[in-house]
C-alpha atoms as a PDB file:
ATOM      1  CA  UNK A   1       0.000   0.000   0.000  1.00  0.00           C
ATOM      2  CA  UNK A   2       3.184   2.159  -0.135  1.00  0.00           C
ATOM      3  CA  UNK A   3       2.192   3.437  -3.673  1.00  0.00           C
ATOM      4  CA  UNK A   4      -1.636   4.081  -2.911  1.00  0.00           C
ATOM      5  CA  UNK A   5      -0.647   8.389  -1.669  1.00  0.00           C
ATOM      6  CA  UNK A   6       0.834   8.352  -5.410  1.00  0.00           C
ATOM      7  CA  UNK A   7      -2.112   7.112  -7.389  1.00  0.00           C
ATOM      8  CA  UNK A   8      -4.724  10.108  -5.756  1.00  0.00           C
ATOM      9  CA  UNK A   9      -1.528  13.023  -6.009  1.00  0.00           C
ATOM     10  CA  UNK A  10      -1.101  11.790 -10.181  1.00  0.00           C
ATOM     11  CA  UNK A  11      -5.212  12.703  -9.577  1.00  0.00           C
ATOM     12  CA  UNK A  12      -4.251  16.086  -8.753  1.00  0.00           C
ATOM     13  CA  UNK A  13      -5.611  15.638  -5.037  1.00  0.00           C
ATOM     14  CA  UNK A  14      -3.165  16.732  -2.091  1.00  0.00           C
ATOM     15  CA  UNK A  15      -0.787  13.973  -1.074  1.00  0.00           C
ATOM     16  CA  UNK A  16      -1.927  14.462   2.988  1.00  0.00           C
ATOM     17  CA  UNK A  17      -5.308  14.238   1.700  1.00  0.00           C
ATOM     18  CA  UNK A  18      -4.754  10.668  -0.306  1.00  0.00           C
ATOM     19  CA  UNK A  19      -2.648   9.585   2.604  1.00  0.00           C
ATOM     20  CA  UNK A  20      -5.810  10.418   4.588  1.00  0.00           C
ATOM     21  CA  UNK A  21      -7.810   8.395   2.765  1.00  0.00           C
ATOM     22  CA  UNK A  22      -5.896   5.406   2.722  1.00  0.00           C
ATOM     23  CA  UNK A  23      -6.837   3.640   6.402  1.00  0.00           C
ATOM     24  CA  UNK A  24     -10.645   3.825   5.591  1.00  0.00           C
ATOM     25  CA  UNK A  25      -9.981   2.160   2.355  1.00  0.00           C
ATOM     26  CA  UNK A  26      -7.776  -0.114   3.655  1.00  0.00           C
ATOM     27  CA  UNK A  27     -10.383  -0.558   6.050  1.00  0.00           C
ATOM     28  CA  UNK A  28     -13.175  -1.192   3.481  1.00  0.00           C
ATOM     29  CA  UNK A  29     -10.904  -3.156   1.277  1.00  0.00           C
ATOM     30  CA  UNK A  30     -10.063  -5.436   4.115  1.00  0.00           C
ATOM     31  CA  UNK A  31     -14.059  -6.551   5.354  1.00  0.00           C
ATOM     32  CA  UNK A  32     -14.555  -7.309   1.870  1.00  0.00           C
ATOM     33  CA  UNK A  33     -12.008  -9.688   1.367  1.00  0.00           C
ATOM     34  CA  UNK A  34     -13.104 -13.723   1.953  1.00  0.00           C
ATOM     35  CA  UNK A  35     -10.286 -15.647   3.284  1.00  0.00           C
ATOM     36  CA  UNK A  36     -10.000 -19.330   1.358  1.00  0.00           C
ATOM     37  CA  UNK A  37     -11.692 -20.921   4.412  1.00  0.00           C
ATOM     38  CA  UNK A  38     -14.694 -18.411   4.741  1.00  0.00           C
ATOM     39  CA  UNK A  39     -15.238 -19.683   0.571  1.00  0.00           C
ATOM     40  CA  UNK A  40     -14.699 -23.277   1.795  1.00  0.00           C
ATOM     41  CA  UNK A  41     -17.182 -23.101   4.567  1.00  0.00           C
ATOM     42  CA  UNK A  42     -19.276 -20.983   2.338  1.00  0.00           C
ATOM     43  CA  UNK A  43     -19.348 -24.050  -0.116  1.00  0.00           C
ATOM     44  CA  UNK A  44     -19.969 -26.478   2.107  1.00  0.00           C
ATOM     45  CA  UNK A  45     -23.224 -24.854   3.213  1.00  0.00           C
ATOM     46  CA  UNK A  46     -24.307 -24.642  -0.137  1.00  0.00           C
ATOM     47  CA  UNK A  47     -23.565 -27.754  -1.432  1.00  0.00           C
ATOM     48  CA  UNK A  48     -26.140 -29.148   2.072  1.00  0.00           C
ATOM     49  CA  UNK A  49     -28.293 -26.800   0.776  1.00  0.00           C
ATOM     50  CA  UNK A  50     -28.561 -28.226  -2.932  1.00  0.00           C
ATOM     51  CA  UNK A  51     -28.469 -31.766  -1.632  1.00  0.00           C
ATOM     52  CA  UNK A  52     -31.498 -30.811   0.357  1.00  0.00           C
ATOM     53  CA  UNK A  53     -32.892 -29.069  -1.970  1.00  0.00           C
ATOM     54  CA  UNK A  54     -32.441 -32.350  -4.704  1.00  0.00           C
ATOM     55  CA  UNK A  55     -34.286 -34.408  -2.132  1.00  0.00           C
ATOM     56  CA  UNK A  56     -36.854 -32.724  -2.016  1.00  0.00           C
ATOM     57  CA  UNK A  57     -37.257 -32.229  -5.354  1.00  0.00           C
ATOM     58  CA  UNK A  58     -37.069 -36.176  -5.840  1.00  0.00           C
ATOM     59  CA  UNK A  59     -39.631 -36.658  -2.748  1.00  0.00           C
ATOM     60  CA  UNK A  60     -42.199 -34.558  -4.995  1.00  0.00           C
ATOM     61  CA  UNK A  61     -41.379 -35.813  -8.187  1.00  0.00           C
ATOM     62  CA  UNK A  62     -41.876 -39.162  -6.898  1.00  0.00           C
ATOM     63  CA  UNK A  63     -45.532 -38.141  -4.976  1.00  0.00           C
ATOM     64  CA  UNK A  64     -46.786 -36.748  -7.843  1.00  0.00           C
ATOM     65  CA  UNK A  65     -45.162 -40.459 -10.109  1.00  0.00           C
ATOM     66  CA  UNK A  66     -47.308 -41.892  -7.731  1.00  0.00           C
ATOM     67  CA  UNK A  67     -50.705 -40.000  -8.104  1.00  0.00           C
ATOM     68  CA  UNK A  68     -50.689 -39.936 -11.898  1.00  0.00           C
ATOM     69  CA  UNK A  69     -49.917 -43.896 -11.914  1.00  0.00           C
ATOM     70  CA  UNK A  70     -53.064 -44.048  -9.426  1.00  0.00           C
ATOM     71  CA  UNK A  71     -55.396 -41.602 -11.390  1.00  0.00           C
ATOM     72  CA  UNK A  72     -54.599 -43.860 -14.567  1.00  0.00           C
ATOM     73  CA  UNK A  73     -55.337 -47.229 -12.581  1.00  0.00           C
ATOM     74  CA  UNK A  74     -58.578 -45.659 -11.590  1.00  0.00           C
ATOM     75  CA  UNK A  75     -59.225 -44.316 -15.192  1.00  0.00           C
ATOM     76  CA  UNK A  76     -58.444 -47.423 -16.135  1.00  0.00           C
ATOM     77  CA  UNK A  77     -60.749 -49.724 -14.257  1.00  0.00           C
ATOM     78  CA  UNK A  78     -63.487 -47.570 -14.967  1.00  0.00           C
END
Protein backbone atom coordinates (compact mmCIF):
# COMPACT_ATOMS: atom_id res chain seq x y z
CA UNK A 1 0.00 0.00 0.00
CA UNK A 2 3.18 2.16 -0.14
CA UNK A 3 2.19 3.44 -3.67
CA UNK A 4 -1.64 4.08 -2.91
CA UNK A 5 -0.65 8.39 -1.67
CA UNK A 6 0.83 8.35 -5.41
CA UNK A 7 -2.11 7.11 -7.39
CA UNK A 8 -4.72 10.11 -5.76
CA UNK A 9 -1.53 13.02 -6.01
CA UNK A 10 -1.10 11.79 -10.18
CA UNK A 11 -5.21 12.70 -9.58
CA UNK A 12 -4.25 16.09 -8.75
CA UNK A 13 -5.61 15.64 -5.04
CA UNK A 14 -3.17 16.73 -2.09
CA UNK A 15 -0.79 13.97 -1.07
CA UNK A 16 -1.93 14.46 2.99
CA UNK A 17 -5.31 14.24 1.70
CA UNK A 18 -4.75 10.67 -0.31
CA UNK A 19 -2.65 9.58 2.60
CA UNK A 20 -5.81 10.42 4.59
CA UNK A 21 -7.81 8.40 2.77
CA UNK A 22 -5.90 5.41 2.72
CA UNK A 23 -6.84 3.64 6.40
CA UNK A 24 -10.65 3.82 5.59
CA UNK A 25 -9.98 2.16 2.36
CA UNK A 26 -7.78 -0.11 3.65
CA UNK A 27 -10.38 -0.56 6.05
CA UNK A 28 -13.17 -1.19 3.48
CA UNK A 29 -10.90 -3.16 1.28
CA UNK A 30 -10.06 -5.44 4.12
CA UNK A 31 -14.06 -6.55 5.35
CA UNK A 32 -14.55 -7.31 1.87
CA UNK A 33 -12.01 -9.69 1.37
CA UNK A 34 -13.10 -13.72 1.95
CA UNK A 35 -10.29 -15.65 3.28
CA UNK A 36 -10.00 -19.33 1.36
CA UNK A 37 -11.69 -20.92 4.41
CA UNK A 38 -14.69 -18.41 4.74
CA UNK A 39 -15.24 -19.68 0.57
CA UNK A 40 -14.70 -23.28 1.79
CA UNK A 41 -17.18 -23.10 4.57
CA UNK A 42 -19.28 -20.98 2.34
CA UNK A 43 -19.35 -24.05 -0.12
CA UNK A 44 -19.97 -26.48 2.11
CA UNK A 45 -23.22 -24.85 3.21
CA UNK A 46 -24.31 -24.64 -0.14
CA UNK A 47 -23.56 -27.75 -1.43
CA UNK A 48 -26.14 -29.15 2.07
CA UNK A 49 -28.29 -26.80 0.78
CA UNK A 50 -28.56 -28.23 -2.93
CA UNK A 51 -28.47 -31.77 -1.63
CA UNK A 52 -31.50 -30.81 0.36
CA UNK A 53 -32.89 -29.07 -1.97
CA UNK A 54 -32.44 -32.35 -4.70
CA UNK A 55 -34.29 -34.41 -2.13
CA UNK A 56 -36.85 -32.72 -2.02
CA UNK A 57 -37.26 -32.23 -5.35
CA UNK A 58 -37.07 -36.18 -5.84
CA UNK A 59 -39.63 -36.66 -2.75
CA UNK A 60 -42.20 -34.56 -4.99
CA UNK A 61 -41.38 -35.81 -8.19
CA UNK A 62 -41.88 -39.16 -6.90
CA UNK A 63 -45.53 -38.14 -4.98
CA UNK A 64 -46.79 -36.75 -7.84
CA UNK A 65 -45.16 -40.46 -10.11
CA UNK A 66 -47.31 -41.89 -7.73
CA UNK A 67 -50.70 -40.00 -8.10
CA UNK A 68 -50.69 -39.94 -11.90
CA UNK A 69 -49.92 -43.90 -11.91
CA UNK A 70 -53.06 -44.05 -9.43
CA UNK A 71 -55.40 -41.60 -11.39
CA UNK A 72 -54.60 -43.86 -14.57
CA UNK A 73 -55.34 -47.23 -12.58
CA UNK A 74 -58.58 -45.66 -11.59
CA UNK A 75 -59.22 -44.32 -15.19
CA UNK A 76 -58.44 -47.42 -16.14
CA UNK A 77 -60.75 -49.72 -14.26
CA UNK A 78 -63.49 -47.57 -14.97
Amino acid sequence: MLGYPKQPRDAGVAQEQGRGTRPGHEQLTMAELATRYDLDVLRRKLRAKIDTLSLRLMVCMGIMLAAGVAALAAIIKL
